[in-house]
N, C-alpha and C. Protein backbone atom coordinates (compact mmCIF):
# COMPACT_ATOMS: atom_id res chain seq x y z
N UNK A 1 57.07 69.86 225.71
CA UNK A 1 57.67 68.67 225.14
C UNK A 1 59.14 68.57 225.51
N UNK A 2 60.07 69.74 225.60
CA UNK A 2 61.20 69.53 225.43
C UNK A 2 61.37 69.17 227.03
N UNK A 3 60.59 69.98 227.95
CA UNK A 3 60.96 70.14 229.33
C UNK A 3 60.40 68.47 229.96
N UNK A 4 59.59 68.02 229.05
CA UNK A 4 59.45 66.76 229.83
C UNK A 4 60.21 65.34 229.49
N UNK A 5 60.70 65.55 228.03
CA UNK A 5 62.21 65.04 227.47
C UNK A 5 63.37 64.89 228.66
N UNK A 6 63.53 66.42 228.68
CA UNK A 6 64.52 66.69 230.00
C UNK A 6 64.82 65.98 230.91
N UNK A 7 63.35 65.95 231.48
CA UNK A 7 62.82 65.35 233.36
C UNK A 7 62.83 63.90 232.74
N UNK A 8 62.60 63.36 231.44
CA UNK A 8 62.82 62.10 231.20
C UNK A 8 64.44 61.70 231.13
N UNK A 9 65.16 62.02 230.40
CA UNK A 9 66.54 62.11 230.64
C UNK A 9 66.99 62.12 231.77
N UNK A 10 66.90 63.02 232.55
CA UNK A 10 67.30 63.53 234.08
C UNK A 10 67.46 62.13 234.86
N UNK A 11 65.44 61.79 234.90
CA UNK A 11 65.53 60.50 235.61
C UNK A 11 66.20 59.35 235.21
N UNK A 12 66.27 58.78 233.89
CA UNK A 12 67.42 57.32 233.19
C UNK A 12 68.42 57.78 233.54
N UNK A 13 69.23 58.92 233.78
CA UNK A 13 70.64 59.14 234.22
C UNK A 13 70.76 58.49 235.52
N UNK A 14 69.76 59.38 236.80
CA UNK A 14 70.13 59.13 237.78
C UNK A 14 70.00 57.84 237.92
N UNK A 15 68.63 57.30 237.66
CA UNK A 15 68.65 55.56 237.77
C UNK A 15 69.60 54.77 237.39
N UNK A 16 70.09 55.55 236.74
CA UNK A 16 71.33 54.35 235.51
C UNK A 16 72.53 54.83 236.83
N UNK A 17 72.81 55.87 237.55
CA UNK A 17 73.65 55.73 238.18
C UNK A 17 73.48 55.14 239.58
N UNK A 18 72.24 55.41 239.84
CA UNK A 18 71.59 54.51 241.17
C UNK A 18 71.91 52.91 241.30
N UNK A 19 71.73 52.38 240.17
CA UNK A 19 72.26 51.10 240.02
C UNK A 19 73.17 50.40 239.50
N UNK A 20 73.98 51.49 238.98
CA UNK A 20 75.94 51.46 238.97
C UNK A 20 76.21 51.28 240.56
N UNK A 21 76.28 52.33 240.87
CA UNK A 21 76.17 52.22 242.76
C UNK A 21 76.60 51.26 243.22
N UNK A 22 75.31 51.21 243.47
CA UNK A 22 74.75 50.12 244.51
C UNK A 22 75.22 48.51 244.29
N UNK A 23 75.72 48.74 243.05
CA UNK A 23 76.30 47.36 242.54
C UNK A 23 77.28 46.97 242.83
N UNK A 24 78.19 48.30 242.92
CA UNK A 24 79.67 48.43 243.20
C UNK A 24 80.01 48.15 244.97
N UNK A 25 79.03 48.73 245.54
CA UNK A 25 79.05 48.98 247.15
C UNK A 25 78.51 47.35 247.70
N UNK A 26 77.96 46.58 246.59
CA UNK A 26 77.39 45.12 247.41
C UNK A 26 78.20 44.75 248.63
N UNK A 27 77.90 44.39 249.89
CA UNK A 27 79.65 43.67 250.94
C UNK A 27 78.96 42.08 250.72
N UNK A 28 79.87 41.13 250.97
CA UNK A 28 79.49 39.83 251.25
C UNK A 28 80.51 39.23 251.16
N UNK A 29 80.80 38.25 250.94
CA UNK A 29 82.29 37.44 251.47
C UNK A 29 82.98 36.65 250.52
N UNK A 30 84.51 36.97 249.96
CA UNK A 30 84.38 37.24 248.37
C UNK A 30 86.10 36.61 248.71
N UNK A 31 86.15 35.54 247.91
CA UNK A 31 87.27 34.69 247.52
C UNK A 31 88.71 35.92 247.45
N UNK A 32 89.41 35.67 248.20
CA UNK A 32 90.73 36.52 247.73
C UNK A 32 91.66 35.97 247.86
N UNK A 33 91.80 34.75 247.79
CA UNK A 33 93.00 33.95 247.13
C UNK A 33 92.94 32.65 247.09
N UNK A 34 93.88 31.64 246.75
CA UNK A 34 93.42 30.19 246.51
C UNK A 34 95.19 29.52 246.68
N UNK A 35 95.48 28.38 247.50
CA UNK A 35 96.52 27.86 247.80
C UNK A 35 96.03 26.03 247.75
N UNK A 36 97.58 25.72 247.08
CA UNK A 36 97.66 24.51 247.43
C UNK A 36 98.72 23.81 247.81
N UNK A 37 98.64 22.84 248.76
CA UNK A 37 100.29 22.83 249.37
C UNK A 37 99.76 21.14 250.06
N UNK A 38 100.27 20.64 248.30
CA UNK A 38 100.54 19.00 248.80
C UNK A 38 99.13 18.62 247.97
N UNK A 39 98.55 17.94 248.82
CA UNK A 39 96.85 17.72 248.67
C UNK A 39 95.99 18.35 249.37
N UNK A 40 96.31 19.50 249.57
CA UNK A 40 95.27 20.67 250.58
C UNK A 40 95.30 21.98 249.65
N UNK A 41 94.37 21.93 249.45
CA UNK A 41 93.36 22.68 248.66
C UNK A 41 92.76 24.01 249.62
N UNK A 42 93.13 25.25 249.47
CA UNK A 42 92.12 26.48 250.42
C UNK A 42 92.18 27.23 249.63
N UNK A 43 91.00 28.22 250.05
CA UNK A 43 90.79 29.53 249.41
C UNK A 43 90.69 30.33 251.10
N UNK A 44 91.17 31.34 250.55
CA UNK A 44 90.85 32.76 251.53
C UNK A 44 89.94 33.13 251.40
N UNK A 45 89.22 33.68 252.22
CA UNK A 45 88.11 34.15 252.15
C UNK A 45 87.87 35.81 252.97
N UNK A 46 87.58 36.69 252.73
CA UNK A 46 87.30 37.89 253.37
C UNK A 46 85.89 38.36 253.29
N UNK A 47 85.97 38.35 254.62
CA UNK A 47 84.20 38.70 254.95
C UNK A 47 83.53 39.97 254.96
N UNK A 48 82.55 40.41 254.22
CA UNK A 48 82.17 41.21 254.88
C UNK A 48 83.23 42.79 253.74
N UNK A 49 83.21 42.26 252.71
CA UNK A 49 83.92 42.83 251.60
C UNK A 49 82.97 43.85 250.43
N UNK A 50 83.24 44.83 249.89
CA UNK A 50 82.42 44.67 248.58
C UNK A 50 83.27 43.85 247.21
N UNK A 51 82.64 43.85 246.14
CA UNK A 51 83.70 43.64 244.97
C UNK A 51 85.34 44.20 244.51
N UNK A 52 84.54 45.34 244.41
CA UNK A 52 85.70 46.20 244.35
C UNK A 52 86.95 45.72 245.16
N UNK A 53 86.48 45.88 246.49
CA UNK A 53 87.96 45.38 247.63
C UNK A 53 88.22 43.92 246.72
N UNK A 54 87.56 43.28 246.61
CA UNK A 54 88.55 41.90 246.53
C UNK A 54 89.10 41.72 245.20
N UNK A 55 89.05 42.75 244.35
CA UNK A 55 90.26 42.37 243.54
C UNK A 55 91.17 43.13 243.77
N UNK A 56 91.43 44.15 244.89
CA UNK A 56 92.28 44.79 244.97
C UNK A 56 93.27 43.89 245.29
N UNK A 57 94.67 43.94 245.07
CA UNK A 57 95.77 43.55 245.45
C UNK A 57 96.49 43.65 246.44
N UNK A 58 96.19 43.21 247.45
CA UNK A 58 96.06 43.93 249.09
C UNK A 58 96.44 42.47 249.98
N UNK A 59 97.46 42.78 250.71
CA UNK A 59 98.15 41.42 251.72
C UNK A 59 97.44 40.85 252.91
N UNK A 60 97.48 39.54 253.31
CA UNK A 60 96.92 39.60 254.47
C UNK A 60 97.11 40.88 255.45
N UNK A 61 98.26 41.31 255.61
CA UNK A 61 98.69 42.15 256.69
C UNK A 61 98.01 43.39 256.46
N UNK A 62 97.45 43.60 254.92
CA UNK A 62 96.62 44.87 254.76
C UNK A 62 95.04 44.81 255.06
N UNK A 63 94.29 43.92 255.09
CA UNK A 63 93.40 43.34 255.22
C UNK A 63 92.81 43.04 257.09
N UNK A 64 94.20 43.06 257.44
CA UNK A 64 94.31 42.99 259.04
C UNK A 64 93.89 44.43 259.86
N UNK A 65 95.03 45.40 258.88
CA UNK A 65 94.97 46.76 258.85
C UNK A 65 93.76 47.28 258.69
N UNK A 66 92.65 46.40 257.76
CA UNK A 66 91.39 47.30 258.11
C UNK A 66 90.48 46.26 258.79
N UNK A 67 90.89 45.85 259.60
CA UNK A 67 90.27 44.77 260.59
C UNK A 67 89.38 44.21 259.82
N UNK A 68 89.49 42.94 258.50
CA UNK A 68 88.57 42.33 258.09
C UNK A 68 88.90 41.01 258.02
N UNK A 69 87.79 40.22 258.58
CA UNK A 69 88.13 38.98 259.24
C UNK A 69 88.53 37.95 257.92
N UNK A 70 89.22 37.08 258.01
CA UNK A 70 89.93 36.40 256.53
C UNK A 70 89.56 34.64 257.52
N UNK A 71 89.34 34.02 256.56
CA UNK A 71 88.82 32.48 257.58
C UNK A 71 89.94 31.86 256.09
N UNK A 72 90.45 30.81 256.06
CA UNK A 72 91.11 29.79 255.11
C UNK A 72 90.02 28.80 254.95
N UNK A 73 89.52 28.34 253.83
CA UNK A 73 88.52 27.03 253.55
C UNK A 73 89.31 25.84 252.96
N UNK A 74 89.27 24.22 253.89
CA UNK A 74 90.12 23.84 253.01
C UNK A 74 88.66 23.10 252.18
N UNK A 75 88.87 23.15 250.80
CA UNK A 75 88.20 22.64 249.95
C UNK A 75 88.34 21.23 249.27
N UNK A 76 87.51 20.58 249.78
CA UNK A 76 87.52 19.08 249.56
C UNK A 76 87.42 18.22 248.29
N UNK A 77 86.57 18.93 247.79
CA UNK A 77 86.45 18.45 245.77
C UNK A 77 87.29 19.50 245.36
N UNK A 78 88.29 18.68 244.16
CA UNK A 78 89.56 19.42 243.62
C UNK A 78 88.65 20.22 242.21
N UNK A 79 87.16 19.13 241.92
CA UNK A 79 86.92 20.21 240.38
C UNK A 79 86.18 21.34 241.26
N UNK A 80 85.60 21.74 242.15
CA UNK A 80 84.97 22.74 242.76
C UNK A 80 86.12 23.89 242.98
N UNK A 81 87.30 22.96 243.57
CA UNK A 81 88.29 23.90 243.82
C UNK A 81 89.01 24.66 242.36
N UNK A 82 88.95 24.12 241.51
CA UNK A 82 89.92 24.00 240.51
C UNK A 82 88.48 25.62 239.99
N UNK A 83 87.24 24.87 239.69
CA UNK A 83 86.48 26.42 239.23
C UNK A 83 85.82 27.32 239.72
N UNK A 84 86.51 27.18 241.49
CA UNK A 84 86.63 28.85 242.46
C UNK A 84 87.21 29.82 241.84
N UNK A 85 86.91 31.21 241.49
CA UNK A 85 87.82 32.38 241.01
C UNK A 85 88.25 33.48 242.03
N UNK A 86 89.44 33.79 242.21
CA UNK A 86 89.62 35.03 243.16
C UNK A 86 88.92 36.21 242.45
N UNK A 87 88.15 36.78 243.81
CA UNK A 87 86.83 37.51 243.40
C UNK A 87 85.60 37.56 243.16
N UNK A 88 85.15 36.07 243.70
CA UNK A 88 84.10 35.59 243.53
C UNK A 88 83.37 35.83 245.05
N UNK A 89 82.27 36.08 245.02
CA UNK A 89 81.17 36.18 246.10
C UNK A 89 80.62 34.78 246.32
N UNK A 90 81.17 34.34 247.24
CA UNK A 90 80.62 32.93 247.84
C UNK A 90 80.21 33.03 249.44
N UNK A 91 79.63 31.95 249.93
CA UNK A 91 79.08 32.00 251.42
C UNK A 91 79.61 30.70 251.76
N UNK A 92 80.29 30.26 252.73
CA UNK A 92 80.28 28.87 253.51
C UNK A 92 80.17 28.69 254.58
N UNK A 93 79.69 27.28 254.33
CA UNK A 93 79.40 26.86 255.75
C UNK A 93 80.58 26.45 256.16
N UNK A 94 81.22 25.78 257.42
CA UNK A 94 81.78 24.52 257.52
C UNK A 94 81.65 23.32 258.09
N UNK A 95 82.16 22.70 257.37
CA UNK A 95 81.79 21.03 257.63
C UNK A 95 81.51 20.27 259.20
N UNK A 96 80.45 20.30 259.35
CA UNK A 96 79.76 20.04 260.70
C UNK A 96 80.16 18.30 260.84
N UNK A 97 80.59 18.14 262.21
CA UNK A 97 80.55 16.58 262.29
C UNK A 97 80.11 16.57 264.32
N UNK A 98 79.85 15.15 264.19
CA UNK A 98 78.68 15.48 265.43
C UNK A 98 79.55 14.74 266.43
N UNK A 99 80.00 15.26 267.63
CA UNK A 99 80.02 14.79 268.71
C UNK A 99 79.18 15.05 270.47
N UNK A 100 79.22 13.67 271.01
CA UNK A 100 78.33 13.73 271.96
C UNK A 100 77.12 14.44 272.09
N UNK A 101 76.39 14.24 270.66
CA UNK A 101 75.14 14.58 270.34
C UNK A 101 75.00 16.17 270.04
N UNK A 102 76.27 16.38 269.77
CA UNK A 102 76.37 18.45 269.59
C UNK A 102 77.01 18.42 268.29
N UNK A 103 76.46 19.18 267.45
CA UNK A 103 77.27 19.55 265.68
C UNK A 103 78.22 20.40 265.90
N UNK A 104 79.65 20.13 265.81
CA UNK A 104 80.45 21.08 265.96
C UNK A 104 81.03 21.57 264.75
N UNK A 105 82.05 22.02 264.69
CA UNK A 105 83.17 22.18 263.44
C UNK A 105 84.89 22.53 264.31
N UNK A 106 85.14 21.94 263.01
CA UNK A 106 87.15 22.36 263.95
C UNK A 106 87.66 23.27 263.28
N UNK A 107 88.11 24.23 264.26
CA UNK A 107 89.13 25.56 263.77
C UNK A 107 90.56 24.83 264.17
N UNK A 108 91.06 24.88 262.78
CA UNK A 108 92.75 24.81 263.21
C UNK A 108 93.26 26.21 263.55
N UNK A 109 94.14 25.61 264.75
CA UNK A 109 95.07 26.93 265.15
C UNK A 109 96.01 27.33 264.20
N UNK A 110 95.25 28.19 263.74
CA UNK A 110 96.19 29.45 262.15
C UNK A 110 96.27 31.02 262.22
N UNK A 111 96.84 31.74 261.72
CA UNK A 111 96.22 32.69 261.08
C UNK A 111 96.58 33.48 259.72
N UNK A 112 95.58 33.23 259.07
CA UNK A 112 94.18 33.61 259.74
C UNK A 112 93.82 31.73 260.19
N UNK A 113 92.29 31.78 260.53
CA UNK A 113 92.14 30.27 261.20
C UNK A 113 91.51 29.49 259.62
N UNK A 114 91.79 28.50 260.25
CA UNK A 114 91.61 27.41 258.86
C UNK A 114 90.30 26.45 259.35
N UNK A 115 89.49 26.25 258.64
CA UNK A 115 88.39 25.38 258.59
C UNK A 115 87.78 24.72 257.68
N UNK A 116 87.68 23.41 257.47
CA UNK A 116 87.20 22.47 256.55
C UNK A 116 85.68 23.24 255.90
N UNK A 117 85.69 23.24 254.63
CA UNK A 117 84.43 23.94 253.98
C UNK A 117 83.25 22.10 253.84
N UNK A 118 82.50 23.14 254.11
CA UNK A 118 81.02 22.27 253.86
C UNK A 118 80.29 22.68 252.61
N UNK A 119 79.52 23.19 252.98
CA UNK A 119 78.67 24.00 251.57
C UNK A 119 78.88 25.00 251.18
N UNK A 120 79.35 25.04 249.72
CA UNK A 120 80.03 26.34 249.40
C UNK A 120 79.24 26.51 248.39
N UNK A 121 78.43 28.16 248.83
CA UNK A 121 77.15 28.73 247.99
C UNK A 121 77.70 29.80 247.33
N UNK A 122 77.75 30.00 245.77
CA UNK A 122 78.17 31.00 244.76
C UNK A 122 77.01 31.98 244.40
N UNK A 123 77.40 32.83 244.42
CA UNK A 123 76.52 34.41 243.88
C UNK A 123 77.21 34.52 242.80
């Protein structure tokens, strides 16, 4: 009885830490800052992040330092923009517009580079 108590214990520990983990280690591409300057609306974005990193308090120039790619979104609806949070796990597209029968998108020359957001998907 006691020894299978044990091996019961044993296992809810490790599981319980198996999925502390793995929670912590998620990567995906996670809001790390938000600017507005005039009527232009962006968030930063760093790709390819876990949680943890993006609330760290860490500069573009540190972020460069561990070679992780940062894109600027400018965000077109101000209430979408207004309830983005730094630290949030989002995905975007950007805003496709069609010439000579090809869907493109425009990178402004920035850096990091700046691109009009299209669909912006929240986790």
């Amino acid at each position: 009885m006691k020894r299978t108590l044990l091996v019961f214990l044993i296992f809810v520990v490790g599981f319980g830490l198996l999925i502390g983990c793995s929670n912590q280690s998620k990567k995906g591409d996670y809001i790390i800052g938000k600017e507005q300057n005039g009527n232009v609306s962006m968030i930063l974005v760093a790709k390819n992040i876990s949680e943890k990193e993006s609330k760290k308090k860490k500069t573009i120039s540190d972020y460069r330092k561990d070679e992780t790619d940062l894109m600027y979104y400018h965000v077109e609806d101000p209430n979408l923009y207004e309830d983005l949070n730094v630290g949030e796990r989002v995905s975007v597209e950007p805003k496709m517009f069609e010439m000579d029968g090809q869907k493109l998108y425009h990178v402004m020359d920035s850096d990091p580079p700046q691109v009009v957001a299209g669909k912006i998907t929240r986790y």
